[in-house]
Protein backbone atom coordinates (compact mmCIF):
# COMPACT_ATOMS: atom_id res chain seq x y z
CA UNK A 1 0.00 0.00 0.00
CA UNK A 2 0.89 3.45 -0.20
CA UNK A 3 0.24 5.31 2.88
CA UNK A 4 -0.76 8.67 1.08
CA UNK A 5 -3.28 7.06 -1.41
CA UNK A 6 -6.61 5.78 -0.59
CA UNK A 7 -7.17 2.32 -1.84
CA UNK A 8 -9.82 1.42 -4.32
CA UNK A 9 -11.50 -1.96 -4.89
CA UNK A 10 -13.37 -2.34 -8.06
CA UNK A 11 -15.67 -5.59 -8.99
CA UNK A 12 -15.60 -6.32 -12.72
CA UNK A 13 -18.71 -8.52 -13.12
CA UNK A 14 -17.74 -9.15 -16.63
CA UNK A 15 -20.33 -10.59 -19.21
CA UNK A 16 -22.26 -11.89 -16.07
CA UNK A 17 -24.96 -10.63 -14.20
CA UNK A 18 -29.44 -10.55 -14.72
CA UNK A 19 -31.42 -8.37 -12.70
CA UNK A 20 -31.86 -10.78 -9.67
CA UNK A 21 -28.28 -9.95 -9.40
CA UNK A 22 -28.04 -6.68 -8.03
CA UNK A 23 -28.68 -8.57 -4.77
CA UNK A 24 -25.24 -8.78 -4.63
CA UNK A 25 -24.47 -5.26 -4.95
CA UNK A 26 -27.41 -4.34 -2.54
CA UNK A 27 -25.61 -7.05 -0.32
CA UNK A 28 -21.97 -5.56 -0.48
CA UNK A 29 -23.48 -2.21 0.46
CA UNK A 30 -25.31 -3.62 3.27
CA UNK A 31 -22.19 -4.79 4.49
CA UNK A 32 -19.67 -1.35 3.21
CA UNK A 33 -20.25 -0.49 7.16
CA UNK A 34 -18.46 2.74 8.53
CA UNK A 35 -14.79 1.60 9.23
CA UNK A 36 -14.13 0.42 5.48
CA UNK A 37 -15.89 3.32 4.31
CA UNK A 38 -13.45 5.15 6.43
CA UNK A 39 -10.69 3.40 4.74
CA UNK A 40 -11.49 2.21 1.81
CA UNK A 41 -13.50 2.91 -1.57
CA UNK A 42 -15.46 0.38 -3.62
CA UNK A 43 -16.57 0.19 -6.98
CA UNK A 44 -18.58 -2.24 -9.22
CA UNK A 45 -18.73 -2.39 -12.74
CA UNK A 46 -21.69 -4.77 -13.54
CA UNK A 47 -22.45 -5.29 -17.41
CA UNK A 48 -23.99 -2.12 -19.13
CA UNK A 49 -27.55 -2.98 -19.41
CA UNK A 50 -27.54 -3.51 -15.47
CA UNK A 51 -25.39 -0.34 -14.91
CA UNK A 52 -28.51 2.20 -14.48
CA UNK A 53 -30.49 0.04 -11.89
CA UNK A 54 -27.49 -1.02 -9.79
CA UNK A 55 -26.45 2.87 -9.55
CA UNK A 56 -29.83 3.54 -8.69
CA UNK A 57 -29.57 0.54 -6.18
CA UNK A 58 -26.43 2.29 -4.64
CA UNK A 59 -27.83 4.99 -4.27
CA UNK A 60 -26.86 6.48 -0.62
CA UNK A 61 -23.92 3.78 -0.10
CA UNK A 62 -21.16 5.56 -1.41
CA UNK A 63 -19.95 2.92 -3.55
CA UNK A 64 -19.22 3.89 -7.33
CA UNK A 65 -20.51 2.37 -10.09
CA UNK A 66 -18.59 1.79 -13.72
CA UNK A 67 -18.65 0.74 -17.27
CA UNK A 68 -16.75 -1.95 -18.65
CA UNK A 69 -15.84 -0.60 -21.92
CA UNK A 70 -16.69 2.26 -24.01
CA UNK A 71 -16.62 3.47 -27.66
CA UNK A 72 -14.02 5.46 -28.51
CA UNK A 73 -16.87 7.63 -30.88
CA UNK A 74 -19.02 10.09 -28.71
CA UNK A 75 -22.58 9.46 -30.83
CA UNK A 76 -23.47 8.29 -33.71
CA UNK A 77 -24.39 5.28 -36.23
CA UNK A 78 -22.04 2.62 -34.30
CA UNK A 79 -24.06 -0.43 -33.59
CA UNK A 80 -23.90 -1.89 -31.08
CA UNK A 81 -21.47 0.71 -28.94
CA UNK A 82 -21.76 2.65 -25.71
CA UNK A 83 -20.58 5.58 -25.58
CA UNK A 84 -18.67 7.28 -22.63
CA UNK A 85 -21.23 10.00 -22.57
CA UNK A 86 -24.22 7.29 -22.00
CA UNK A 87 -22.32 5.32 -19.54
CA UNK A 88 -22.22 8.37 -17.56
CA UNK A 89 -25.64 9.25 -17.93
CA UNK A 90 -26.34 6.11 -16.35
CA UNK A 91 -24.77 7.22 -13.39
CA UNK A 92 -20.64 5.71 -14.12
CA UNK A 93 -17.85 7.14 -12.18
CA UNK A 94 -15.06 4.66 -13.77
CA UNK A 95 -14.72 2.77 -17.51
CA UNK A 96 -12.32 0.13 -17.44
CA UNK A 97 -10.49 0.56 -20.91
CA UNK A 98 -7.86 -2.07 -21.86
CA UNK A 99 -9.00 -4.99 -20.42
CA UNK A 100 -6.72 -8.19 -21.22
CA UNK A 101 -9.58 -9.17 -22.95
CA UNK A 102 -10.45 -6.87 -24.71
CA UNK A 103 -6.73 -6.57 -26.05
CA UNK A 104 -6.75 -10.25 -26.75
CA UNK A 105 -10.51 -10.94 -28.22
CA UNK A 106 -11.11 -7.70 -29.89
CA UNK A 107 -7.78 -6.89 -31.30
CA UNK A 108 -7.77 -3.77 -29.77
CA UNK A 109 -3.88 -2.04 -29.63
CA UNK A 110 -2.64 0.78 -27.27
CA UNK A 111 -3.91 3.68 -29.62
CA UNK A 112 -7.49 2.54 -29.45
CA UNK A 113 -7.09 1.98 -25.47
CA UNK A 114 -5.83 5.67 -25.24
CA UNK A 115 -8.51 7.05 -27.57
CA UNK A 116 -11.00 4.84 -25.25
CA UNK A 117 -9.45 6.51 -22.09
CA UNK A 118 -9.37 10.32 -23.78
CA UNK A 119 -13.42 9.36 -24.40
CA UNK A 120 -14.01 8.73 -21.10
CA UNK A 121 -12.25 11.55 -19.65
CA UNK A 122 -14.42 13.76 -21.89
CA UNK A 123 -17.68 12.01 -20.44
CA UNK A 124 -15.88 12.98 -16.48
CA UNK A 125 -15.43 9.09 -16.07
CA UNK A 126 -12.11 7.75 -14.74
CA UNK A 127 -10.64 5.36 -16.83
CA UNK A 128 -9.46 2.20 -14.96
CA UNK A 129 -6.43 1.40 -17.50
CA UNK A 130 -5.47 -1.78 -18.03
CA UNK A 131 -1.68 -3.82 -18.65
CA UNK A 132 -0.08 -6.84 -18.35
CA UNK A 133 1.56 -9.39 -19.66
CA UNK A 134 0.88 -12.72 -21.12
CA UNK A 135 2.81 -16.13 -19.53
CA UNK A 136 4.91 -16.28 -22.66
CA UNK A 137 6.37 -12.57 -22.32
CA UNK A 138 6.79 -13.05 -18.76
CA UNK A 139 8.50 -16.64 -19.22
CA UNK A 140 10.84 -14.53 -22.01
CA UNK A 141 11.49 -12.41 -19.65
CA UNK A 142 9.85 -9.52 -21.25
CA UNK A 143 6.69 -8.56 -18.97
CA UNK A 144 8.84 -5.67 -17.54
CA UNK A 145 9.10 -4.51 -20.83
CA UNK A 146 5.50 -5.06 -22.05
CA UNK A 147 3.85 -3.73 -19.65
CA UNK A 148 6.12 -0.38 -19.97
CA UNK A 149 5.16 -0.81 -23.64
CA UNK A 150 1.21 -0.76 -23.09
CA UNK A 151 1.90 2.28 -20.61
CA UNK A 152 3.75 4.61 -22.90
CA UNK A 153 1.07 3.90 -25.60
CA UNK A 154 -2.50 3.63 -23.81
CA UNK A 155 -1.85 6.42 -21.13
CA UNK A 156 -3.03 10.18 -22.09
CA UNK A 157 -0.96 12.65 -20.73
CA UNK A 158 -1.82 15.42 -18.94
CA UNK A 159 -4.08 13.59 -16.61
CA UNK A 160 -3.62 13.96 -12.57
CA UNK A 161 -3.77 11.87 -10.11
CA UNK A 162 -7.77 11.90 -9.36
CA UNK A 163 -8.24 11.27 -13.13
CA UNK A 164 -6.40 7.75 -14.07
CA UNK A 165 -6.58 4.64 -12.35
CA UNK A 166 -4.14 1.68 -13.45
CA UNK A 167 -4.69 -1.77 -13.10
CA UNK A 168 -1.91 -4.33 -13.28
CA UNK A 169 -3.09 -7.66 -14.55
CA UNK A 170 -0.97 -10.21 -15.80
CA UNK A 171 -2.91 -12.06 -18.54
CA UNK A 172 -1.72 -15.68 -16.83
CA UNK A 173 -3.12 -15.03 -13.73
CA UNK A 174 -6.42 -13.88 -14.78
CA UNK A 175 -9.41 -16.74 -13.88
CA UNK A 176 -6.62 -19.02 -13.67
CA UNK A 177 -5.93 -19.22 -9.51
CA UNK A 178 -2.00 -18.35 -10.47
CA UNK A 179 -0.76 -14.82 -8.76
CA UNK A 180 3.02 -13.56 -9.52
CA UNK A 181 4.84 -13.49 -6.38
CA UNK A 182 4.32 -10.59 -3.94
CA UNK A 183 8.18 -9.81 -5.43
CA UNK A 184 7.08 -9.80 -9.14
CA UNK A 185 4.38 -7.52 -7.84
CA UNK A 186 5.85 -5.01 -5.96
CA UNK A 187 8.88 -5.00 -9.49
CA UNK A 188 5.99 -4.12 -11.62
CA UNK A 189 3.63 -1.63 -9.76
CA UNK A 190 7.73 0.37 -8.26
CA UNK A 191 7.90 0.35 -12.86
CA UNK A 192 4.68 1.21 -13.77
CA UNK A 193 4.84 4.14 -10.50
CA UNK A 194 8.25 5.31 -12.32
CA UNK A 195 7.07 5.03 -15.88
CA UNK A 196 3.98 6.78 -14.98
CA UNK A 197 6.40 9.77 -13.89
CA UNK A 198 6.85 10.29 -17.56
CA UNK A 199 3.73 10.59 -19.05
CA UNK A 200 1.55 12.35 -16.32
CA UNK A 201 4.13 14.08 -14.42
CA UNK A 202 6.23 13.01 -11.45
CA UNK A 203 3.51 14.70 -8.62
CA UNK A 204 0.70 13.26 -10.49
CA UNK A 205 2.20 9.95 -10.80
CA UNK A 206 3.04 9.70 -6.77
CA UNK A 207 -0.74 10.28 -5.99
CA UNK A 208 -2.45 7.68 -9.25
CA UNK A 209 -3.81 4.45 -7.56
CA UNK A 210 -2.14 1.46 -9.02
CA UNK A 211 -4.27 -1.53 -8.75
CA UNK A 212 -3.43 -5.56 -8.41
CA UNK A 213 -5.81 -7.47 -10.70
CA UNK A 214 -5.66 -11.40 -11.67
CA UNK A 215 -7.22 -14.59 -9.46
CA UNK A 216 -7.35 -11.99 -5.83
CA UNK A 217 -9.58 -13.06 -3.26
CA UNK A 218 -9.51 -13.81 0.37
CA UNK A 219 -6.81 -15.86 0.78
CA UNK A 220 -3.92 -13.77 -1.02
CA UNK A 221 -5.89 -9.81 -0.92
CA UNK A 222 -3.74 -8.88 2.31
CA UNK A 223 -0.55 -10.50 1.17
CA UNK A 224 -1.17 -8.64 -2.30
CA UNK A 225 -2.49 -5.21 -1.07
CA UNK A 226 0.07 -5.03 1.68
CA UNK A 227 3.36 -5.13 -1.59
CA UNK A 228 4.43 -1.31 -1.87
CA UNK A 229 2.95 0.86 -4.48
CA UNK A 230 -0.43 -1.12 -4.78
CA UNK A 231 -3.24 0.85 -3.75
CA UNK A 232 -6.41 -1.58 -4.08
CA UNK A 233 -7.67 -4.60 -6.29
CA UNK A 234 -9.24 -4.71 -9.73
CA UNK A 235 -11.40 -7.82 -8.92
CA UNK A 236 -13.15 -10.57 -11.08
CA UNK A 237 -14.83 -13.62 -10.12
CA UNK A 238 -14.58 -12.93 -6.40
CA UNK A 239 -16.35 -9.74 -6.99
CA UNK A 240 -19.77 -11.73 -7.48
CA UNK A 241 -19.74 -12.98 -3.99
CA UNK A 242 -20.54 -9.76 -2.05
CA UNK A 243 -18.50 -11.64 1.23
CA UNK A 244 -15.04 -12.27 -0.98
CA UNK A 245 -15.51 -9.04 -1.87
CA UNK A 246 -15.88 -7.51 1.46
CA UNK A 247 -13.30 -9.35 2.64
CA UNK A 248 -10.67 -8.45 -0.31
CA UNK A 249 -11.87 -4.59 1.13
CA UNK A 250 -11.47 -5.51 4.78
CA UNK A 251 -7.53 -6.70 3.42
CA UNK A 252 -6.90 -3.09 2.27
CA UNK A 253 -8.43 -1.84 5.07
């Protein structure tokens, strides 16, 4: 953790999720109680045509709600794409852009992930920015320089610290119950902190919250959230079980 930075959890719910569903969120607000809000914030990102009722369903908790994706385009004859703009109408404070999958089953590259990021930023969305590596590039011994890659290409400048969010999520670990070592960790959030120095400026990159994604829940969320320079949890699976959520929170609390 970083002392100076208050930590952020955010649930990705991923392409998962029916009305009856926002029990969970109603359930993870029920049990947000006053010392993690204290501590701690919280964020869901449920899939889009949830993302109105669950904000709604929020309402009064303090916990965030935010998009999943969004169109680079701001309007327009796009089929099938949500903009920035609407995701924030329906009551988004965050847009993950960059997703692993999202790199690896869409095709999308670094320029479309910063045009994504520059979209949401117009809508007054944060963009939860995604990198990692895959297990090849990290077995080559290139996830150092990956990662660095993705960050020079998908970050906007200019942005301080209360606008950007990054999320470091090696593609290996993802679903898959493997998690670098708190080591590997701490090496690639102390890069991505330094790298960051670059592109946003050195007292805007001291203050962004870096976030651990990839297979977190109970078991490993202190042991992760307590390696230097991570500042919360960008959370999957465990994020639709409002008590491994709560929990992951309670470890970064």
């Amino acid at each position: 953790m970083t002392r100076s930075i208050r930590p952020l959890v955010a649930g990705n719910w991923k392409m998962n999720g029916l009305k009856a569903d926002l029990a969970i969120a109603t359930e993870v607000a029920r049990g947000y109680d006053a010392s993690l809000k204290a501590a701690v914030d919280l964020a869901i990102c449920p899939p889009s045509t949830l993302l109105f009722t669950a904000t709604a369903a929020l309402i009064g908790s303090r916990i965030a709600t935010g998009g999943q994706d969004c169109s680079v385009q701001p309007a327009g004859a796009f089929t099938g794409e949500v903009s920035a703009a609407m995701l924030a109408d329906a009551g988004a404070s965050f847009c993950i852009v960059g997703h692993s999958e999202r790199r690896t089953l869409h095709g999308e590259d670094n320029a479309t992930i910063r045009a994504k990021a520059e979209a949401a930023r117009k809508a007054l969305l944060v963009p939860i920015i995604c990198v990692g590596e895959t297990q090849g590039e990290r077995e080559a011994g290139k996830a150092l320089a990956v990662v660095r890659r993705q960050l020079k290409g998908s970050v906007p400048e200019g942005l301080d610290a209360a606008s950007l969010v990054i999320a470091y999520e090696p593609v290996w670990a993802i679903g898959t119950g493997l998690t670098p070592t708190a080591a590997d960790v701490a090496e690639m959030h102390a890069a991505i902190r330094s790298d960051l120095a670059r592109i946003v400026g050195k007292n805007a990159a001291a203050g962004v919250r870096l976030l651990y994604g990839g297979s977190v829940k109970p078991s490993n969320a202190a042991e992760l959230m307590n390696v230097a320079n991570v500042d919360g949890a960008l959370v999957g699976g465990a994020s639709l079980k409002a008590e491994e959520f709560l929990a992951i929170a309670r470890a970064c609390a």
